[in-house]
C-alpha atoms as a PDB file:
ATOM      1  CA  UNK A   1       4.299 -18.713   7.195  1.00  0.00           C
ATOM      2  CA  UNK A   2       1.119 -20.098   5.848  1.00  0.00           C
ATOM      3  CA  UNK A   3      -0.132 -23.113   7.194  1.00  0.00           C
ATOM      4  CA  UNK A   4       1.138 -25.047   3.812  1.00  0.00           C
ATOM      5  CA  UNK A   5       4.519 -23.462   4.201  1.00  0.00           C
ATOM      6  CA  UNK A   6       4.634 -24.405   7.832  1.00  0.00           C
ATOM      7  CA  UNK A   7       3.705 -27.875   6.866  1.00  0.00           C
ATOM      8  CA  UNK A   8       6.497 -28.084   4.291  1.00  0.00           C
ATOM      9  CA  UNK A   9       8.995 -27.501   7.339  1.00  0.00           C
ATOM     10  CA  UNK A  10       9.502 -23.900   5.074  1.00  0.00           C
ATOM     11  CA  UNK A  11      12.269 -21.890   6.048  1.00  0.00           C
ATOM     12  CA  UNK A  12      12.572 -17.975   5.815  1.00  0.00           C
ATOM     13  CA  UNK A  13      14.903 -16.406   3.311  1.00  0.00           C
ATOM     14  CA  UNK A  14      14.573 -13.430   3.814  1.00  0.00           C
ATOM     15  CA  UNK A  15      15.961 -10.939   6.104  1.00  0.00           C
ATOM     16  CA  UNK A  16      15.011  -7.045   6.969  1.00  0.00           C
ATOM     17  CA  UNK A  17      17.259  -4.952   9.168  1.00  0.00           C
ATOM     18  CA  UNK A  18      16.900  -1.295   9.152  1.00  0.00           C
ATOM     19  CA  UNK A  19      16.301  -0.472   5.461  1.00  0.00           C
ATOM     20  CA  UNK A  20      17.899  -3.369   3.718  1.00  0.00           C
ATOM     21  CA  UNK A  21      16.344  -6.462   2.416  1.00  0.00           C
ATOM     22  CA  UNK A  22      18.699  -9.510   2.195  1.00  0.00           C
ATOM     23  CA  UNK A  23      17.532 -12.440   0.170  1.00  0.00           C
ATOM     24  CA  UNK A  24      19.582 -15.640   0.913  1.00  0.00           C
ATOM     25  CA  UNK A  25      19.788 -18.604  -1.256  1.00  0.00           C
ATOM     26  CA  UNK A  26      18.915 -17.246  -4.424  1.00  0.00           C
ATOM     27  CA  UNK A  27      20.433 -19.062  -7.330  1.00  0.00           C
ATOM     28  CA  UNK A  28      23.645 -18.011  -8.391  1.00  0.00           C
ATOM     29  CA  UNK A  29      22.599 -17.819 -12.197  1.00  0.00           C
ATOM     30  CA  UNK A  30      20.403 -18.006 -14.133  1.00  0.00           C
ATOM     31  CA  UNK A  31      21.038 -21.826 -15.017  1.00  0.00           C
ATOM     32  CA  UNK A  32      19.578 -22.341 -11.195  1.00  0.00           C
ATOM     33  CA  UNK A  33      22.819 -23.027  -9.177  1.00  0.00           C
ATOM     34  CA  UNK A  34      21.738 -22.960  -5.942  1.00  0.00           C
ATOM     35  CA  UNK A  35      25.168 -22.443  -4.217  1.00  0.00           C
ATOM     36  CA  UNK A  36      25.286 -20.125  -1.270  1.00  0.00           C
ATOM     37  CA  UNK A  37      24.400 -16.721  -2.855  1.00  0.00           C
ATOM     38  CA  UNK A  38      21.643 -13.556  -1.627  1.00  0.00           C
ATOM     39  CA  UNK A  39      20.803 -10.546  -3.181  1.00  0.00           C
ATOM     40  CA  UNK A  40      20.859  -7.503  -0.812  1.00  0.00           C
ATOM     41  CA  UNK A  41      18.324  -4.092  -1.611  1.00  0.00           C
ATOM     42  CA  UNK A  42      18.190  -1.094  -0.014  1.00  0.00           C
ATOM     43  CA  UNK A  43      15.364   1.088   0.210  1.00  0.00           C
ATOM     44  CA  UNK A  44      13.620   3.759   1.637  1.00  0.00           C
ATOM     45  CA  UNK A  45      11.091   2.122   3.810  1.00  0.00           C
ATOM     46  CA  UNK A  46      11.872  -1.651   4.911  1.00  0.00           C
ATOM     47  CA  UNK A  47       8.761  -3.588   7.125  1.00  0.00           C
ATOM     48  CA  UNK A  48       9.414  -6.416   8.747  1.00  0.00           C
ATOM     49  CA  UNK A  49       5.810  -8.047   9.055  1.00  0.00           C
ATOM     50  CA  UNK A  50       6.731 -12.389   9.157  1.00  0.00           C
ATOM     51  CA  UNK A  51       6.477 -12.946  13.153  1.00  0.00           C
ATOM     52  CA  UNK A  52       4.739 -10.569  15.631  1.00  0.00           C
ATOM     53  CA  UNK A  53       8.260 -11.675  17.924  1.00  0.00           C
ATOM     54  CA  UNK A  54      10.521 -10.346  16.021  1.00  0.00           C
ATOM     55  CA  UNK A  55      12.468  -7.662  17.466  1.00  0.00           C
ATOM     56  CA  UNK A  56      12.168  -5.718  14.094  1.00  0.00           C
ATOM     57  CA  UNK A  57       8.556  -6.153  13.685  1.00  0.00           C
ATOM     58  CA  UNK A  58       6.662  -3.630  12.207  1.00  0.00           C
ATOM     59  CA  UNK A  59       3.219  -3.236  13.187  1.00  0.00           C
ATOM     60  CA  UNK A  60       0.187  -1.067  11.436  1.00  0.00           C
ATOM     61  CA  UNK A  61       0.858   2.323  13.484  1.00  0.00           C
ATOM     62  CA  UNK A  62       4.757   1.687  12.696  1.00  0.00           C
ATOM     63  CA  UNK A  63       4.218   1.606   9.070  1.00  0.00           C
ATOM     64  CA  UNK A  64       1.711   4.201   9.257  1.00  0.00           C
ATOM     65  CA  UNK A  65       3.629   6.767  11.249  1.00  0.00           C
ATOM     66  CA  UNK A  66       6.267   6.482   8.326  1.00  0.00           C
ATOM     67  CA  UNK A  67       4.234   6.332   4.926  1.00  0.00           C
ATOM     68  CA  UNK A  68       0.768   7.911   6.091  1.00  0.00           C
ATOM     69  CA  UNK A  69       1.891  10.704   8.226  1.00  0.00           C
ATOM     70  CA  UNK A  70       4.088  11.801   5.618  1.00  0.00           C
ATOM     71  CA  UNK A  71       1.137  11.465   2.744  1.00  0.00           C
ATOM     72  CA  UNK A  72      -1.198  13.368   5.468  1.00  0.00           C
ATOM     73  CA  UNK A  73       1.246  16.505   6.012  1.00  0.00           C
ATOM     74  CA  UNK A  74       1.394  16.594   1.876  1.00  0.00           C
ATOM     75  CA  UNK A  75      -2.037  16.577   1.656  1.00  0.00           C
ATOM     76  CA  UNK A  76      -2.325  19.595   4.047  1.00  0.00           C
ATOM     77  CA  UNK A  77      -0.366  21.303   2.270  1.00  0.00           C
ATOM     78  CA  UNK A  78      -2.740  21.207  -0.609  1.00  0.00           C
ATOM     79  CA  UNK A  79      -0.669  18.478  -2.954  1.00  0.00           C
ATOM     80  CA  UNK A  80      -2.306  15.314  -4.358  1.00  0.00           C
ATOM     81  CA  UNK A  81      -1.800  12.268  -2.482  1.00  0.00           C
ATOM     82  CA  UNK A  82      -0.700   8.616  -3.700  1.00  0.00           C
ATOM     83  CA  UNK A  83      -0.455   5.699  -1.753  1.00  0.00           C
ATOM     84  CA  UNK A  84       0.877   2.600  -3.826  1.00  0.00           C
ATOM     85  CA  UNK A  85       1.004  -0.913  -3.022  1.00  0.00           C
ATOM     86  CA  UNK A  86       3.218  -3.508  -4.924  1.00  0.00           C
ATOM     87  CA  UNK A  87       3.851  -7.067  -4.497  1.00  0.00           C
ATOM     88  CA  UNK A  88       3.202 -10.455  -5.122  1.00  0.00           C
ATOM     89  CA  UNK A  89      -0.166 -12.047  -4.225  1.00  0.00           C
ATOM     90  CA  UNK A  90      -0.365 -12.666  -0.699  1.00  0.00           C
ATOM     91  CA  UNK A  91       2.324 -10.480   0.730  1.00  0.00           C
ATOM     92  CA  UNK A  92      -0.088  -7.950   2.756  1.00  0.00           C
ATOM     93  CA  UNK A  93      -0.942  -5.373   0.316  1.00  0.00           C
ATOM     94  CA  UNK A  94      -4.520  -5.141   1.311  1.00  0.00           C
ATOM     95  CA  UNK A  95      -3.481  -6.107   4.904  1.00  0.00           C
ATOM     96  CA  UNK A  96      -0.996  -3.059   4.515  1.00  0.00           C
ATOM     97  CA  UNK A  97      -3.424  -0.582   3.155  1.00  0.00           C
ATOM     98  CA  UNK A  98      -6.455  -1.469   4.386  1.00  0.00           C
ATOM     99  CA  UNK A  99      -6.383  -3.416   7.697  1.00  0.00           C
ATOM    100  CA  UNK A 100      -8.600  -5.031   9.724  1.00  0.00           C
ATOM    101  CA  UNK A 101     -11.441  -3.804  12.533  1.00  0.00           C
ATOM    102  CA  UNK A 102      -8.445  -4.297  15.273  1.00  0.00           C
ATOM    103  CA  UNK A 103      -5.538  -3.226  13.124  1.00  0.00           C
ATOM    104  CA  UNK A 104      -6.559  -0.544  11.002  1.00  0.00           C
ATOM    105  CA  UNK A 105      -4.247  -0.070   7.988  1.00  0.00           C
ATOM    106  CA  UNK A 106      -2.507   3.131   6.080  1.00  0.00           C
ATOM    107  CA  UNK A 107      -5.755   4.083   4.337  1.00  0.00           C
ATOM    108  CA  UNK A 108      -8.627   4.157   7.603  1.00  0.00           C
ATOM    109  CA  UNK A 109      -5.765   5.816   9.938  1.00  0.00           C
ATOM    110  CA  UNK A 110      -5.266   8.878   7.032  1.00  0.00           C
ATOM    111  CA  UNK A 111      -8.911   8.866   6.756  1.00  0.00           C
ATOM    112  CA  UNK A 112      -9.979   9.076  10.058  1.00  0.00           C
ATOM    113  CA  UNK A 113      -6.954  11.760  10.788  1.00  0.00           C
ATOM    114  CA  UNK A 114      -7.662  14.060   7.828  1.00  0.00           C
ATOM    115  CA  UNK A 115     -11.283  14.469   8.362  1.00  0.00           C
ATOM    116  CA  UNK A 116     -10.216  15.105  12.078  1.00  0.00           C
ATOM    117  CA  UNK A 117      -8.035  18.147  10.593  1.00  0.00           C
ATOM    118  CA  UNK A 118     -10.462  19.441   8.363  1.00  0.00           C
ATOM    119  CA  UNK A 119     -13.222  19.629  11.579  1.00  0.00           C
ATOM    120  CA  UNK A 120     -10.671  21.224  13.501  1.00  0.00           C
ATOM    121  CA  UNK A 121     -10.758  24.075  10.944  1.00  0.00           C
ATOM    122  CA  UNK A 122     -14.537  24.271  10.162  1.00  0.00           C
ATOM    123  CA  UNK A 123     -14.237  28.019  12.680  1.00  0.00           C
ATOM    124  CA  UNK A 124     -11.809  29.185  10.197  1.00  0.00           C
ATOM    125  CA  UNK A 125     -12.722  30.465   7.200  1.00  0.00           C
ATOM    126  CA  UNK A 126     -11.263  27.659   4.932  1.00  0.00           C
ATOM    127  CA  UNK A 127     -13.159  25.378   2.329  1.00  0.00           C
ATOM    128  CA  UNK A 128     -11.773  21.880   1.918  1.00  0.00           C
ATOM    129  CA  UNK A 129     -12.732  18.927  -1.071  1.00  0.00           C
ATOM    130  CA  UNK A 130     -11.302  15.311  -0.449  1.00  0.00           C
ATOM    131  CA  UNK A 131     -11.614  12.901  -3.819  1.00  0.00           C
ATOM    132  CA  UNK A 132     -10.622   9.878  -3.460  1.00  0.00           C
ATOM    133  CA  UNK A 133     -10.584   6.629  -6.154  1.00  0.00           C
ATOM    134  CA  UNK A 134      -9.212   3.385  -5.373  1.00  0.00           C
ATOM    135  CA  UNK A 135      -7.731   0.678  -8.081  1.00  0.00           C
ATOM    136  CA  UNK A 136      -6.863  -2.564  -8.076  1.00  0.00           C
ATOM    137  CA  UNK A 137      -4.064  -3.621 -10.823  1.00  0.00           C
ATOM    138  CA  UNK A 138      -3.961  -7.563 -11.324  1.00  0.00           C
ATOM    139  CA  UNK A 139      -2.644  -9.189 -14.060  1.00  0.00           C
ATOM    140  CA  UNK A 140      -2.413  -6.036 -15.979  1.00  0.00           C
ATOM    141  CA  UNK A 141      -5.945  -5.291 -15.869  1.00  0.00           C
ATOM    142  CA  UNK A 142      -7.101  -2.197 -13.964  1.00  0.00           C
ATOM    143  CA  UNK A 143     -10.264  -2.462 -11.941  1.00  0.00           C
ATOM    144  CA  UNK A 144     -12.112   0.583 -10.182  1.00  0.00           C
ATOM    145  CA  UNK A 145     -12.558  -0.581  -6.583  1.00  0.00           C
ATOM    146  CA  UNK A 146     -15.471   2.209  -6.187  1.00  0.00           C
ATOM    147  CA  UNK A 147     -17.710   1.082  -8.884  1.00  0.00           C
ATOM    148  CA  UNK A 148     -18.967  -2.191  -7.731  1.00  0.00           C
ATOM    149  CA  UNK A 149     -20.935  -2.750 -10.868  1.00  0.00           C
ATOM    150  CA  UNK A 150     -17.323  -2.961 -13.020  1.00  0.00           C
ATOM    151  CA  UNK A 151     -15.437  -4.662  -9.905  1.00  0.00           C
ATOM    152  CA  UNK A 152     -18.279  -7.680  -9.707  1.00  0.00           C
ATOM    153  CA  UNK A 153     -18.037  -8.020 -13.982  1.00  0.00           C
ATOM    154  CA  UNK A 154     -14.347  -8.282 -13.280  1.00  0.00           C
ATOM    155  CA  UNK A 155     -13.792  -6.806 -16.703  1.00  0.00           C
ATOM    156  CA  UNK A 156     -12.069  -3.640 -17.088  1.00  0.00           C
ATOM    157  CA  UNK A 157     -11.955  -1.266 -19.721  1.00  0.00           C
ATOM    158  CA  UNK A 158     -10.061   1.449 -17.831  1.00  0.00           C
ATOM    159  CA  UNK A 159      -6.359   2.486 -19.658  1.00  0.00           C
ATOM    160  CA  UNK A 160      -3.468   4.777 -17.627  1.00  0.00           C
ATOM    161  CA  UNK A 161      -3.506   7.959 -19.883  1.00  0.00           C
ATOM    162  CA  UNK A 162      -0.633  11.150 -19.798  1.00  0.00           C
ATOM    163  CA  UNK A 163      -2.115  14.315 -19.904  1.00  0.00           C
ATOM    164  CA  UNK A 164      -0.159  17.274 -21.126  1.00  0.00           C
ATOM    165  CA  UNK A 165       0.148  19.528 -18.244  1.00  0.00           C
ATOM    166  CA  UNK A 166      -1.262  17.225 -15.232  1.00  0.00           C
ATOM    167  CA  UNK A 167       0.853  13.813 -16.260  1.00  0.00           C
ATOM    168  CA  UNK A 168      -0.513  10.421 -15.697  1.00  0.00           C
ATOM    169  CA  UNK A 169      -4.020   9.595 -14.735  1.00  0.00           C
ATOM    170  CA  UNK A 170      -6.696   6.814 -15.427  1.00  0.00           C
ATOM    171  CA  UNK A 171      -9.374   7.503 -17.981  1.00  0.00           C
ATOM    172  CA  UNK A 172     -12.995   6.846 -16.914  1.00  0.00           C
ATOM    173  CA  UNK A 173     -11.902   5.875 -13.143  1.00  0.00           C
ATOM    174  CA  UNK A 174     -14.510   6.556 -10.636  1.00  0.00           C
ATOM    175  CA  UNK A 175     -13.368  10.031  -8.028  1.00  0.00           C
ATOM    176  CA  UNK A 176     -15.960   9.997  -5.497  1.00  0.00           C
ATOM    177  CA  UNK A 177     -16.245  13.175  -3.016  1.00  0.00           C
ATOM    178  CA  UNK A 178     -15.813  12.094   0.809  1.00  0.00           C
ATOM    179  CA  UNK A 179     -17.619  14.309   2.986  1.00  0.00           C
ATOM    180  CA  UNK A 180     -16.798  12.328   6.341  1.00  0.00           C
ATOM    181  CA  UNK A 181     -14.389   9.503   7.337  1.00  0.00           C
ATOM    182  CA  UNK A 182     -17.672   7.313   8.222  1.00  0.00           C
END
């Protein structure tokens, strides 16, 4: 909890085993009748992240072993690669993605291991390009994380296009070429 929710003597209603997520005391309909009632979703990829104690905690390298290994192999295999974060503010999106210096998130941990591949092969005679671009979407405005002259203005003019042939991509986003993980 946050130290406001902790305050507020805030109790969690929410529950994760394996790959459902239970939410308990939702209202019963739409007037707000809060009788018992919870909403149960099952997905893919459930994290439990709320207490570091929990027997179904799941730390960075957990999460990462899942969702990043299996964006890595993809990548090796010469596909594109998305990773996608959605959620409300202050649910661990950035925390998810990005990490910290001690807990290194999805994005650093692919980084780090993809450059690590493409050294391995630099005997071989094998050319590799890695472009990356990074967005933000907030309040249905798209902001391009790797031009820091649009991401300080905090305007965006950047629209989701469809092309044709190669389907869905972001005009006039920034792809920068990544010659290292540093």
């Amino acid at each position: 909890f946050t130290a406001r929710e902790a305050a507020r003597g805030c109790k969690c209603c929410v529950e994760m085993p394996d790959r459902t997520t239970t939410i308990l005391n939702m209202p019963a309909d739409h007037r707000g009748d809060r009788s018992e009632a919870k909403r149960t979703h099952r997905y893919d990829h459930c994290y439990w992240s709320h207490d570091r104690s929990h027997p179904n905690y799941a730390s960075q390298e957990v999460v990462y072993n899942d969702l990043g290994r299996f964006a890595l192999n993809n990548s090796f295999q010469g596909y594109n690669v998305c990773l996608f974060a959605y959620g409300q503010t202050g649910a661990g999106k950035s925390y998810s993605m990005v990490g910290n210096d001690e807990d290194k998130g999805i994005v650093p941990r692919v980084a780090s291991e993809l450059f690590d591949f493409i050294d391995s092969k630099t005997a071989e005679n094998v050319a590799f390009e890695v472009v990356t671009s990074m967005i933000e979407i907030y309040s249905e405005q798209i902001r391009d994380l790797l031009n820091p002259k649009a991401a300080r203005s905090g305007g965006s003019d950047l629209r989701v296009r469809e092309h044709p042939q190669n389907g869905p991509y972001i005009e006039g986003l920034t792809a920068m070429t990544a010659v290292s993980y540093k």
